[in-house]
N, C-alpha and C. Protein backbone atom coordinates (compact mmCIF):
# COMPACT_ATOMS: atom_id res chain seq x y z
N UNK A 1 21.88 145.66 5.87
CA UNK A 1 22.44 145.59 7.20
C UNK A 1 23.09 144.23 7.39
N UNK A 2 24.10 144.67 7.85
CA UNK A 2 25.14 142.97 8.63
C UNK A 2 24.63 142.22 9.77
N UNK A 3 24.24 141.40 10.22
CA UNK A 3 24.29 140.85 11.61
C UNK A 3 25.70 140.17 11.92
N UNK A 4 25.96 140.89 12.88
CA UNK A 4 27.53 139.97 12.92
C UNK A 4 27.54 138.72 14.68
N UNK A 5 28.17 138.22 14.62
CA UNK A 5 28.05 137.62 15.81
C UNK A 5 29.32 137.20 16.20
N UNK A 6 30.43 138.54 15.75
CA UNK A 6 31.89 138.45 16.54
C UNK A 6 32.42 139.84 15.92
N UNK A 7 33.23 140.20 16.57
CA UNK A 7 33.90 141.92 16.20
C UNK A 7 34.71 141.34 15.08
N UNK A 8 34.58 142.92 14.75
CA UNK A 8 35.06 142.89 13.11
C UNK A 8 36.71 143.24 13.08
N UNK A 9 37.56 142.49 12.36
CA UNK A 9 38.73 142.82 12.37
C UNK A 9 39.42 142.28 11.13
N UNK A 10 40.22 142.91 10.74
CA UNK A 10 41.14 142.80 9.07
C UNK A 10 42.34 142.15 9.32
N UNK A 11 42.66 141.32 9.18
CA UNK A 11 44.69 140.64 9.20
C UNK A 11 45.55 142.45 7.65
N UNK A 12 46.28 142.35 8.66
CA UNK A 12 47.35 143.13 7.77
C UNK A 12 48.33 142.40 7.64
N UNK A 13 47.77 142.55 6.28
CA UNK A 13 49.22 141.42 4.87
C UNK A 13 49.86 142.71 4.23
N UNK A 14 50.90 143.18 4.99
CA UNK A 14 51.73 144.16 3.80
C UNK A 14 52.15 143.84 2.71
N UNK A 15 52.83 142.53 2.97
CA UNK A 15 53.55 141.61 2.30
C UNK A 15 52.34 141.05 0.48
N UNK A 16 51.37 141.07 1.27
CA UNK A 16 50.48 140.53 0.16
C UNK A 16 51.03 139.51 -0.80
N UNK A 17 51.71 138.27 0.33
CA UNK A 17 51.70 137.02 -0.20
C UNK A 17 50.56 135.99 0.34
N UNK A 18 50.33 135.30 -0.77
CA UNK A 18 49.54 134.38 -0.50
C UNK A 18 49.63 134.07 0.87
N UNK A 19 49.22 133.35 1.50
CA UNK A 19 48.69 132.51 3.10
C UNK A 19 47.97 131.43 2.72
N UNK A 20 48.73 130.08 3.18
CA UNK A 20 48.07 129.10 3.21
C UNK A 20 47.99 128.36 4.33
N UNK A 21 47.00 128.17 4.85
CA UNK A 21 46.13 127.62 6.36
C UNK A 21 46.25 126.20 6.04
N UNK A 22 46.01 124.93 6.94
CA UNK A 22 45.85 123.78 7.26
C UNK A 22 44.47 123.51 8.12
N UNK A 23 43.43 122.87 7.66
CA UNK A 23 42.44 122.37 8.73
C UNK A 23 43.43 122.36 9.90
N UNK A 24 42.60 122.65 11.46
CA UNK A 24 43.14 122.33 12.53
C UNK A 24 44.16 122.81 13.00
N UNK A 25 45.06 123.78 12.16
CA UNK A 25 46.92 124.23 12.77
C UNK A 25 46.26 125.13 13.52
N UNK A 26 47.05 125.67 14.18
CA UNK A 26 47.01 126.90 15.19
C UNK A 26 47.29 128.34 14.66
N UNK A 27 46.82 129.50 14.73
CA UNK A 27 47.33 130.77 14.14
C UNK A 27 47.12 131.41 14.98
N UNK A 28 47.92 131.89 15.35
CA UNK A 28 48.01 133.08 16.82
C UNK A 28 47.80 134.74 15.80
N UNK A 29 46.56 135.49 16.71
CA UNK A 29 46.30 136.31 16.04
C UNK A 29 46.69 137.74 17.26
N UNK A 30 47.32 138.57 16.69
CA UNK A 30 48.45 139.80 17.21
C UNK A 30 48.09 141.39 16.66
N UNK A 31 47.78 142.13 17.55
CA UNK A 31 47.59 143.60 17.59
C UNK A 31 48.52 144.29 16.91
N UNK A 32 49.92 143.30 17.13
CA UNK A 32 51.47 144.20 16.27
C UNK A 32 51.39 144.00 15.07
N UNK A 33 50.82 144.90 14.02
CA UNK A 33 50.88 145.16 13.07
C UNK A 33 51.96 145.61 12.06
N UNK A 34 53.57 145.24 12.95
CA UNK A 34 54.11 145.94 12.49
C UNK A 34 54.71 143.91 11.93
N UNK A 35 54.56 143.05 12.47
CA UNK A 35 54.88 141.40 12.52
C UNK A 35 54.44 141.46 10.68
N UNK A 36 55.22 140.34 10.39
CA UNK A 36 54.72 139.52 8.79
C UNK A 36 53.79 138.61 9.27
N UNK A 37 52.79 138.86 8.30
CA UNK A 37 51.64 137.88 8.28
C UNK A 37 52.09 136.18 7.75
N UNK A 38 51.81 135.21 8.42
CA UNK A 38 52.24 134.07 8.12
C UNK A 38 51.23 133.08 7.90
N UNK A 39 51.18 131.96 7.84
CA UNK A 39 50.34 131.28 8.37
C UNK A 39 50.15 130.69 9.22
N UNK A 40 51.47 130.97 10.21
CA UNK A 40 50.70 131.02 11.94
C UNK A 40 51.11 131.94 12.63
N UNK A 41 50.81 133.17 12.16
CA UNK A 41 50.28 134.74 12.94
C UNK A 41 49.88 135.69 11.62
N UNK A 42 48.67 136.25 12.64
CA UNK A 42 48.19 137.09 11.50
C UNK A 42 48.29 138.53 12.22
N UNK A 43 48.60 139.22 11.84
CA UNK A 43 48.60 140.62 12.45
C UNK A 43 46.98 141.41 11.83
N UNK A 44 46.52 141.96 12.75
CA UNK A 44 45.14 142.51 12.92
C UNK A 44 44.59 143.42 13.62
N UNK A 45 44.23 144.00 13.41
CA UNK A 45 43.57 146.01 13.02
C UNK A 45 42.95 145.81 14.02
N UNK A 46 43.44 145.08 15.45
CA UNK A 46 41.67 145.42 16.38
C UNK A 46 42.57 144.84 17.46
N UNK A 47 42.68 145.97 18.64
CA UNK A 47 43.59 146.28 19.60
C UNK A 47 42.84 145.12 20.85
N UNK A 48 41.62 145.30 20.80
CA UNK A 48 40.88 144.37 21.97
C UNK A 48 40.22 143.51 21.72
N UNK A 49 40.61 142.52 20.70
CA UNK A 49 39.93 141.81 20.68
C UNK A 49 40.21 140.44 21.69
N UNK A 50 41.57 140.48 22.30
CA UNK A 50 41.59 139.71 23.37
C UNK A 50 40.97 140.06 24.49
N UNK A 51 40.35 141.10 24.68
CA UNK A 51 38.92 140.88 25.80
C UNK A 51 37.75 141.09 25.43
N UNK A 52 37.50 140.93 24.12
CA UNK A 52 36.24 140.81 23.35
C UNK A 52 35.89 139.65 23.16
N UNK A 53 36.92 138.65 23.28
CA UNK A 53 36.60 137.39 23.50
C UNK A 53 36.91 136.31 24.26
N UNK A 54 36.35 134.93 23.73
CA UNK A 54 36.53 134.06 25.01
C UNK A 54 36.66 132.64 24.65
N UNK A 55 37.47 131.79 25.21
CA UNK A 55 37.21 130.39 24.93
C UNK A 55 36.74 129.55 24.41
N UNK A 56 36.66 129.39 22.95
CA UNK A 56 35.03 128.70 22.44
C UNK A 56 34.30 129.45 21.36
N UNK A 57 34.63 130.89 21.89
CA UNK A 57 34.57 131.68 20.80
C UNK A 57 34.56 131.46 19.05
N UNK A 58 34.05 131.50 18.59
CA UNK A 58 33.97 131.35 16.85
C UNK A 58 34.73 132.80 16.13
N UNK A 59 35.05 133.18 15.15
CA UNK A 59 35.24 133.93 14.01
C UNK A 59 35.23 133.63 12.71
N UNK A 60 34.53 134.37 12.07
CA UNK A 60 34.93 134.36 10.51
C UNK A 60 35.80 135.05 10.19
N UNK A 61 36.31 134.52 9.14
CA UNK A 61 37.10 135.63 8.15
C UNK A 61 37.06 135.36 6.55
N UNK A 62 37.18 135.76 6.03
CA UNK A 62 36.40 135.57 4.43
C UNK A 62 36.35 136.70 3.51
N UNK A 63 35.76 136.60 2.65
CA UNK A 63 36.09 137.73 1.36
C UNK A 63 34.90 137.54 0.95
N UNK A 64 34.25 136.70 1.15
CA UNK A 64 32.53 136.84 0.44
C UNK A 64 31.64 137.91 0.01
N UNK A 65 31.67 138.99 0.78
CA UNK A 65 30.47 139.91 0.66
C UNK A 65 32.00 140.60 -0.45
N UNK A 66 33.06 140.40 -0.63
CA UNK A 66 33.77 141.44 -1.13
C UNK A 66 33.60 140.70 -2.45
N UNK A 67 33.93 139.54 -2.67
CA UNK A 67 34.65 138.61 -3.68
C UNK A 67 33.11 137.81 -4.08
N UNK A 68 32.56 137.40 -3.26
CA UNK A 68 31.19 136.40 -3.73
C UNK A 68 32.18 135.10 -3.28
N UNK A 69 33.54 135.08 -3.39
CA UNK A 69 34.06 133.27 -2.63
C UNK A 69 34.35 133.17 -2.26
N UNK A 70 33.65 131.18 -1.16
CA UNK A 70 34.05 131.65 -0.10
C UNK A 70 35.45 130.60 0.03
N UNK A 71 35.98 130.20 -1.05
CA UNK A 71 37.38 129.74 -1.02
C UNK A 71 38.30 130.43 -0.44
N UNK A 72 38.33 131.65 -0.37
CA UNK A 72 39.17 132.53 1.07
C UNK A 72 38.49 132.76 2.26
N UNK A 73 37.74 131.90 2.63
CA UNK A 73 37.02 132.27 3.95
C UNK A 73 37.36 130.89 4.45
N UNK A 74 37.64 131.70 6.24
CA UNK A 74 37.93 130.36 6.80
C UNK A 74 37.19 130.97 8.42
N UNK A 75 36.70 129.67 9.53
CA UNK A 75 36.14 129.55 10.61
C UNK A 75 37.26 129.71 11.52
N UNK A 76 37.57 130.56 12.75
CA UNK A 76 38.30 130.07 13.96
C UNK A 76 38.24 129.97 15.16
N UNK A 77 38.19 129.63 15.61
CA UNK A 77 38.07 128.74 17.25
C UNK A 77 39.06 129.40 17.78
N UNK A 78 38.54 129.92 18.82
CA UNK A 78 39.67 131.19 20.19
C UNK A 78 40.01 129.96 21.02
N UNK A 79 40.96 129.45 20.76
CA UNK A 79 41.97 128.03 21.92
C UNK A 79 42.00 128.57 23.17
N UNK A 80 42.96 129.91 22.69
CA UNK A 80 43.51 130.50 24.10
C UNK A 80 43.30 131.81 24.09
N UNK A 81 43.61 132.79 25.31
CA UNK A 81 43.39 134.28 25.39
C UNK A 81 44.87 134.76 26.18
């Protein structure tokens, strides 16, 4: 069993190019799935998660339980809603 302590949601990379993040940049995360994934917007499989969350808010995202590393896993902080 998982304990999770934020809703679960996937970035859609059609493109399936690499993404490379910066400590600290900003990435605005978007329901339109139909957008290119960048590294500042990620398009993502989860219609509400702007009222699932809140200010302060944490997320993971990562490949660990898939991959075992967590060199693709990264922490994010909800700035804005």
């Amino acid at each position: 069993m998982l304990d999770k302590v934020s809703p679960e949601f996937q970035v859609v990379n059609k493109s399936e190019k690499t993404i490379a993040l910066e400590a600290e940049s900003l990435v605005l995360l978007t329901p339109d799935q139909e957008k290119e994934a960048t590294s500042e917007l990620f398009p993502i499989n989860y219609d509400g998660l702007a009222k699932a969350e809140k200010k302060g808010d944490t997320n993971f995202l990562g490949q660990c339980l898939s991959t075992g590393s967590e060199t693709t896993s990264v922490w994010f902080e909800v700035s804005e809603r």
